[in-house]
N, C-alpha and C. Protein backbone atom coordinates (compact mmCIF):
# COMPACT_ATOMS: atom_id res chain seq x y z
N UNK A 1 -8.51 29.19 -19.22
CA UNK A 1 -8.37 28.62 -17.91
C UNK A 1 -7.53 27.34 -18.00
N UNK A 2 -7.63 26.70 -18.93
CA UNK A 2 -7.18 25.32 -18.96
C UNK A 2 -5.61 25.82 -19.97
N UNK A 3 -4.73 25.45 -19.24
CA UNK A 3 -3.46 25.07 -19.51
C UNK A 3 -3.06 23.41 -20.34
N UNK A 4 -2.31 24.04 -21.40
CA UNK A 4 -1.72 22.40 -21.72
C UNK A 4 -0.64 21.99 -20.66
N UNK A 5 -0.82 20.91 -20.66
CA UNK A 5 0.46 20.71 -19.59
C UNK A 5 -0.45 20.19 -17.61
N UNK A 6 -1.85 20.65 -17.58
CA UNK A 6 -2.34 21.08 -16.21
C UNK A 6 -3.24 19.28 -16.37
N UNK A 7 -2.77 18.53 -15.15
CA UNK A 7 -3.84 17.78 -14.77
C UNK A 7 -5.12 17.98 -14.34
N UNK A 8 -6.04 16.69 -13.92
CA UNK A 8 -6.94 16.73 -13.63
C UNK A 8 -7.43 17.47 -12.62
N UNK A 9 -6.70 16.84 -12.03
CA UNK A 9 -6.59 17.53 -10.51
C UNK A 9 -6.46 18.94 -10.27
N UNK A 10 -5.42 19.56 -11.10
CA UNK A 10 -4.95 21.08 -11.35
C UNK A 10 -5.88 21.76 -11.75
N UNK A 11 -6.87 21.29 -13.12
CA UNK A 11 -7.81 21.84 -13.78
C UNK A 11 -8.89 21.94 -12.39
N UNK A 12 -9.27 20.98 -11.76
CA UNK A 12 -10.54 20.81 -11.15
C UNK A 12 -9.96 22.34 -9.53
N UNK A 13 -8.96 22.35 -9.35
CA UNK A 13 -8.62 23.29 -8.43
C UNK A 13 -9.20 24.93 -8.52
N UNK A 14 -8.58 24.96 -10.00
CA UNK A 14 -8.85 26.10 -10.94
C UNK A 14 -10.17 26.16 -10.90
N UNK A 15 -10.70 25.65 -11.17
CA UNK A 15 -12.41 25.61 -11.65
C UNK A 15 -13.21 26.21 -10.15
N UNK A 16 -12.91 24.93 -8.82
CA UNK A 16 -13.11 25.62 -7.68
C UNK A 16 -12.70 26.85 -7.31
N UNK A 17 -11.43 27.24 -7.32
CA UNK A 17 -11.23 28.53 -7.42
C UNK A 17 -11.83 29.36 -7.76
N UNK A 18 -12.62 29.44 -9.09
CA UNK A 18 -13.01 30.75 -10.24
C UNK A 18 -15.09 30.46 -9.48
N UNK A 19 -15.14 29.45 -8.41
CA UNK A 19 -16.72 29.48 -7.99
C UNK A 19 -16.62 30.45 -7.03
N UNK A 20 -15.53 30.50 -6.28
CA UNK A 20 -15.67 31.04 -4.71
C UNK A 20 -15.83 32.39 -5.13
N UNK A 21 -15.42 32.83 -6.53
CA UNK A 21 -14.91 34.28 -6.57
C UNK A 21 -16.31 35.16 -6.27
N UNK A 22 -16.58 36.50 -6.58
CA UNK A 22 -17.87 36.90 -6.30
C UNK A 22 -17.96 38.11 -7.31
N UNK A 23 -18.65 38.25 -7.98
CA UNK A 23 -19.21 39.00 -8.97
C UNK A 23 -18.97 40.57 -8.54
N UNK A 24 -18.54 40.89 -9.37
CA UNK A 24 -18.41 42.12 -9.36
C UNK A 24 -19.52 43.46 -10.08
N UNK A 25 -20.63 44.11 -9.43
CA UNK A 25 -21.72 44.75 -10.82
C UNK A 25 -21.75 45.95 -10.83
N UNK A 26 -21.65 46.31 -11.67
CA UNK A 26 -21.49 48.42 -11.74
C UNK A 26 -23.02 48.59 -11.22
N UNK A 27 -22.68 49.77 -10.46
CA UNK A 27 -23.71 50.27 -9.45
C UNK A 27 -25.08 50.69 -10.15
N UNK A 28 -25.01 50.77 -11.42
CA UNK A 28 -26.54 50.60 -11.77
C UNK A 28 -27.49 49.44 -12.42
N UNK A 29 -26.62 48.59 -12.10
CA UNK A 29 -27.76 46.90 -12.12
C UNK A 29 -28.29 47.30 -10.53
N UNK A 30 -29.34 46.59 -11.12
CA UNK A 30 -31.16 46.34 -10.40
C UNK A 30 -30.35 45.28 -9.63
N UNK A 31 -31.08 45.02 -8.58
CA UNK A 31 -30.97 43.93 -7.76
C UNK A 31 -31.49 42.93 -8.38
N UNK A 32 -32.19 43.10 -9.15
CA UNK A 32 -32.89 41.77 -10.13
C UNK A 32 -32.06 41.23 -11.41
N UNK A 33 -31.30 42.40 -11.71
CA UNK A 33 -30.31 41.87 -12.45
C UNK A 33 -29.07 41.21 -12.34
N UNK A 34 -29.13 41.89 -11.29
CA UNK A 34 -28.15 41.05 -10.48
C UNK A 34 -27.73 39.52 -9.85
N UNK A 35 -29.38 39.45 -9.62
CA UNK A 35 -29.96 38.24 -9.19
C UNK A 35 -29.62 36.77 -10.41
N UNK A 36 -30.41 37.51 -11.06
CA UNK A 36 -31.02 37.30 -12.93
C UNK A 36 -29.07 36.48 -13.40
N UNK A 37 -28.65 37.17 -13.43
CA UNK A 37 -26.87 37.19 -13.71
C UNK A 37 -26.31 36.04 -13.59
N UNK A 38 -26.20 36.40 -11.63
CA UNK A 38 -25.93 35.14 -10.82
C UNK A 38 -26.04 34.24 -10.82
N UNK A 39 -27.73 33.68 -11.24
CA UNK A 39 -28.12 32.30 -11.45
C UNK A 39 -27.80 31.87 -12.89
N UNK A 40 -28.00 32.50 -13.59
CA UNK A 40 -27.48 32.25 -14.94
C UNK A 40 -26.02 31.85 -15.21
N UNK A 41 -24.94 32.40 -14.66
CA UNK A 41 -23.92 31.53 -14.20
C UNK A 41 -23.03 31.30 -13.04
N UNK A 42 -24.05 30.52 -12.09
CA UNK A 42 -23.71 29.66 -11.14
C UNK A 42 -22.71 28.36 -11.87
N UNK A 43 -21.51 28.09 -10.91
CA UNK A 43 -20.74 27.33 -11.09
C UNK A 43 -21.48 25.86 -10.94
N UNK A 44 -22.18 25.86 -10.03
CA UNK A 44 -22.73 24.36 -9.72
C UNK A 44 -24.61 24.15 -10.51
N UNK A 45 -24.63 23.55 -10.84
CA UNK A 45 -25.63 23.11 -11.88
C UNK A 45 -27.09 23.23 -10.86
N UNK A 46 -27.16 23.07 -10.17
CA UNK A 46 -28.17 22.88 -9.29
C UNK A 46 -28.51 24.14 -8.82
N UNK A 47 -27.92 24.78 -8.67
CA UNK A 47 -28.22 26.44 -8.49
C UNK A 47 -28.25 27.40 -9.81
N UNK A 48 -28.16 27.41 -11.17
CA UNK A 48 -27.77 27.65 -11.99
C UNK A 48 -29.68 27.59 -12.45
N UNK A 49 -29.67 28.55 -12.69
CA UNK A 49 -31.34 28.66 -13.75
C UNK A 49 -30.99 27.54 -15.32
N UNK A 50 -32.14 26.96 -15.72
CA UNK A 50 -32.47 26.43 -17.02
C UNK A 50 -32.72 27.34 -17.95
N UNK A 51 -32.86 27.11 -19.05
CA UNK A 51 -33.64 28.11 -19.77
C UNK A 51 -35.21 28.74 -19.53
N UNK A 52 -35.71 27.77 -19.27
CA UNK A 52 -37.19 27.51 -18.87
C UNK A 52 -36.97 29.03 -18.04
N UNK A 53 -36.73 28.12 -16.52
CA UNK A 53 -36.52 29.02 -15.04
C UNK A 53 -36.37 30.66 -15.55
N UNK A 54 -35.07 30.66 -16.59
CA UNK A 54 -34.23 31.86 -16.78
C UNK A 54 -35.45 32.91 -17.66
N UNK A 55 -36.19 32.41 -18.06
CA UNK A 55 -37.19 33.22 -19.60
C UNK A 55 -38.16 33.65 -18.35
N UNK A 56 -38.31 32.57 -17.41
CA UNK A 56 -39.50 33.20 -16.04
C UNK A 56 -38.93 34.09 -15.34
N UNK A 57 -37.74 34.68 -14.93
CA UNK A 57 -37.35 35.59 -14.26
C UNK A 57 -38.09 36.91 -14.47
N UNK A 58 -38.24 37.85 -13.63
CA UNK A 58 -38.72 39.14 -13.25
C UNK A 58 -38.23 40.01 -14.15
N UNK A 59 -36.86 39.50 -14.23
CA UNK A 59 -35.67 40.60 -15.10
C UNK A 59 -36.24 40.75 -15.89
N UNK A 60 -36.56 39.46 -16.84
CA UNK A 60 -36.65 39.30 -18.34
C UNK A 60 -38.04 39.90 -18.67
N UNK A 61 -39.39 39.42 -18.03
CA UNK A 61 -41.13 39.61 -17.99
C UNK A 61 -41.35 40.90 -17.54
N UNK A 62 -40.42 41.47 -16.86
CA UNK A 62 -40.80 43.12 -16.58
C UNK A 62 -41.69 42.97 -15.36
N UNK A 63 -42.01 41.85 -14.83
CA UNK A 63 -42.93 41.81 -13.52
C UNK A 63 -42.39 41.88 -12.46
N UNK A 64 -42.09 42.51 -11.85
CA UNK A 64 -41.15 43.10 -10.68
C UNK A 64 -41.95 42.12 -9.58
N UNK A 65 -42.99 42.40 -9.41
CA UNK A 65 -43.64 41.81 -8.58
C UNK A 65 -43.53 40.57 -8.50
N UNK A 66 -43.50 39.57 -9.68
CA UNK A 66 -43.66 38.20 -9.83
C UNK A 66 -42.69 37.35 -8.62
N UNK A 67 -42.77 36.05 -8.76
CA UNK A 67 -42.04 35.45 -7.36
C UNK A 67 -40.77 35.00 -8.40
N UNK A 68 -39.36 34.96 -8.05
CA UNK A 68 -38.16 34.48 -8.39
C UNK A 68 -38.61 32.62 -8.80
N UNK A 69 -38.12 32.56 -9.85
CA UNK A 69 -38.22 31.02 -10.33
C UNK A 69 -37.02 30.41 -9.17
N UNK A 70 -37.46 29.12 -8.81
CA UNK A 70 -37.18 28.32 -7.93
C UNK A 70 -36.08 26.96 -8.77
N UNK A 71 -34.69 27.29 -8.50
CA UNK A 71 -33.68 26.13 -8.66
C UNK A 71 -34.23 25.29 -7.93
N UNK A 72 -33.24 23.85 -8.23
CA UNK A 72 -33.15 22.68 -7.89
C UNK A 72 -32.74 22.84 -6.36
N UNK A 73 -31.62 23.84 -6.32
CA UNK A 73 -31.03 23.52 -4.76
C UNK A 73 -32.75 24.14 -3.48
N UNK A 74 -33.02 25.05 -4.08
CA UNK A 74 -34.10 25.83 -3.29
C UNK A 74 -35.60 24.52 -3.06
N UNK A 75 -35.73 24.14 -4.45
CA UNK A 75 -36.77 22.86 -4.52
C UNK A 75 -36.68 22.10 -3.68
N UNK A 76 -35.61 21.27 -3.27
CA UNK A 76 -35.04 20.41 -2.16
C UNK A 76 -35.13 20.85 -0.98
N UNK A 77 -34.34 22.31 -0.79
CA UNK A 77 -34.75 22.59 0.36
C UNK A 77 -36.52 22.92 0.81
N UNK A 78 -37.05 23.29 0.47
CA UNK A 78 -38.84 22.89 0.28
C UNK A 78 -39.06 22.10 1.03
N UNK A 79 -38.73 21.05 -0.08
CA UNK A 79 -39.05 19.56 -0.23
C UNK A 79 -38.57 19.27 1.69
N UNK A 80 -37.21 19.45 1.73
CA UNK A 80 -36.91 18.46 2.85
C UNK A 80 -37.56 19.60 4.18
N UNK A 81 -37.96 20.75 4.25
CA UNK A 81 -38.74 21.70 5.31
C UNK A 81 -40.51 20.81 5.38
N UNK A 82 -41.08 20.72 4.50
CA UNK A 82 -42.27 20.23 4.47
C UNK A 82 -42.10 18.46 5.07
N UNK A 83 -41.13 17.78 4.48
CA UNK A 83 -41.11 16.43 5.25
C UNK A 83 -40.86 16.50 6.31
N UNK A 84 -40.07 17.20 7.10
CA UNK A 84 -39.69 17.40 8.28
C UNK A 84 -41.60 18.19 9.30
N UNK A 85 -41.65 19.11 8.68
CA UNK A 85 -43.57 19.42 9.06
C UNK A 85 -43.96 18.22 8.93
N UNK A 86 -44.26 17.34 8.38
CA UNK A 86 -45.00 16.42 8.12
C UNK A 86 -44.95 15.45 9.22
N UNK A 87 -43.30 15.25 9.17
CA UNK A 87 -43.19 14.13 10.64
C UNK A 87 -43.74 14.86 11.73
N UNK A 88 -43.25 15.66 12.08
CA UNK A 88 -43.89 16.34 13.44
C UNK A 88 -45.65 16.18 13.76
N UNK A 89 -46.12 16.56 12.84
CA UNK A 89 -47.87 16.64 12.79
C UNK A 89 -47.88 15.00 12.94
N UNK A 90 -47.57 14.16 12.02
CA UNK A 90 -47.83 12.71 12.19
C UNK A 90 -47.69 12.15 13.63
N UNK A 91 -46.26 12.83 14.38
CA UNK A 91 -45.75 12.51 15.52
C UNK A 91 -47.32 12.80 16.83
N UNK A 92 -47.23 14.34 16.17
CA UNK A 92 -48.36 14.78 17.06
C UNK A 92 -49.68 14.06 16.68
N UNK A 93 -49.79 13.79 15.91
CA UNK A 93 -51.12 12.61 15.42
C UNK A 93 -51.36 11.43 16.28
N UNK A 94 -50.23 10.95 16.33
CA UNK A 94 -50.05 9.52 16.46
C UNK A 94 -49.75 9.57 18.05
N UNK A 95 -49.66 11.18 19.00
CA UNK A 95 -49.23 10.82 20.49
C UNK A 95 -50.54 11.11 21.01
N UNK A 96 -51.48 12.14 19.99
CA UNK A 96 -52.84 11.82 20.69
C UNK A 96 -53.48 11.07 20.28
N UNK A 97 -53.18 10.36 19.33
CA UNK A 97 -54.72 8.82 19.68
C UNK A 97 -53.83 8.06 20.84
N UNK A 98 -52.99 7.88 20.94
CA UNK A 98 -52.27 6.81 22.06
C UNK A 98 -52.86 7.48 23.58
N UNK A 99 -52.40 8.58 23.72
CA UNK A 99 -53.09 9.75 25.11
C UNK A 99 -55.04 9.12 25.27
């Protein structure tokens, strides 16, 4: 990917480029493998499984059933759905003792 000769700038284009692209999987990967794949190499770090995350996958444990290990980007989003619940109930807390 990296050219001698290619700036920073050039390199970092390239790189964006090769995220947008979209995986291509022969028609007999599992949707879990698929899954499994994907996160394993995600361009952006935050979506991208750990090792940890990656050894918990369904793919790997044979537990079909089990729940998908949870990235950083998914954690956050959680995180900021439950604070947002939280204000509301507080809101509603706080308009009936005033009532």
């Amino acid at each position: 990917m990296y050219e001698k000769g290619d700036s920073r700038e050039s390199y970092k284009r390239k790189l964006m480029a090769q995220e947008k692209k979209k995986w291509e999987f022969p028609l007999n990967f599992s949707p879990l493998a698929r899954d499994f794949f994907e996160k394993l190499c995600a361009f952006k770090s935050a979506i991208r499984y750990n090792a940890k995350q990656a050894l918990k996958h369904p793919w790997i444990t044979g537990d079909e059933n089990a729940e998908l290990p949870q990235n950083l980007r998914d954690n956050i989003k959680r995180f900021n759905a439950e604070m947002r619940l939280r204000k509301v109930i507080q809101t509603m807390m706080f308009s009936s003792v005033i009532i």
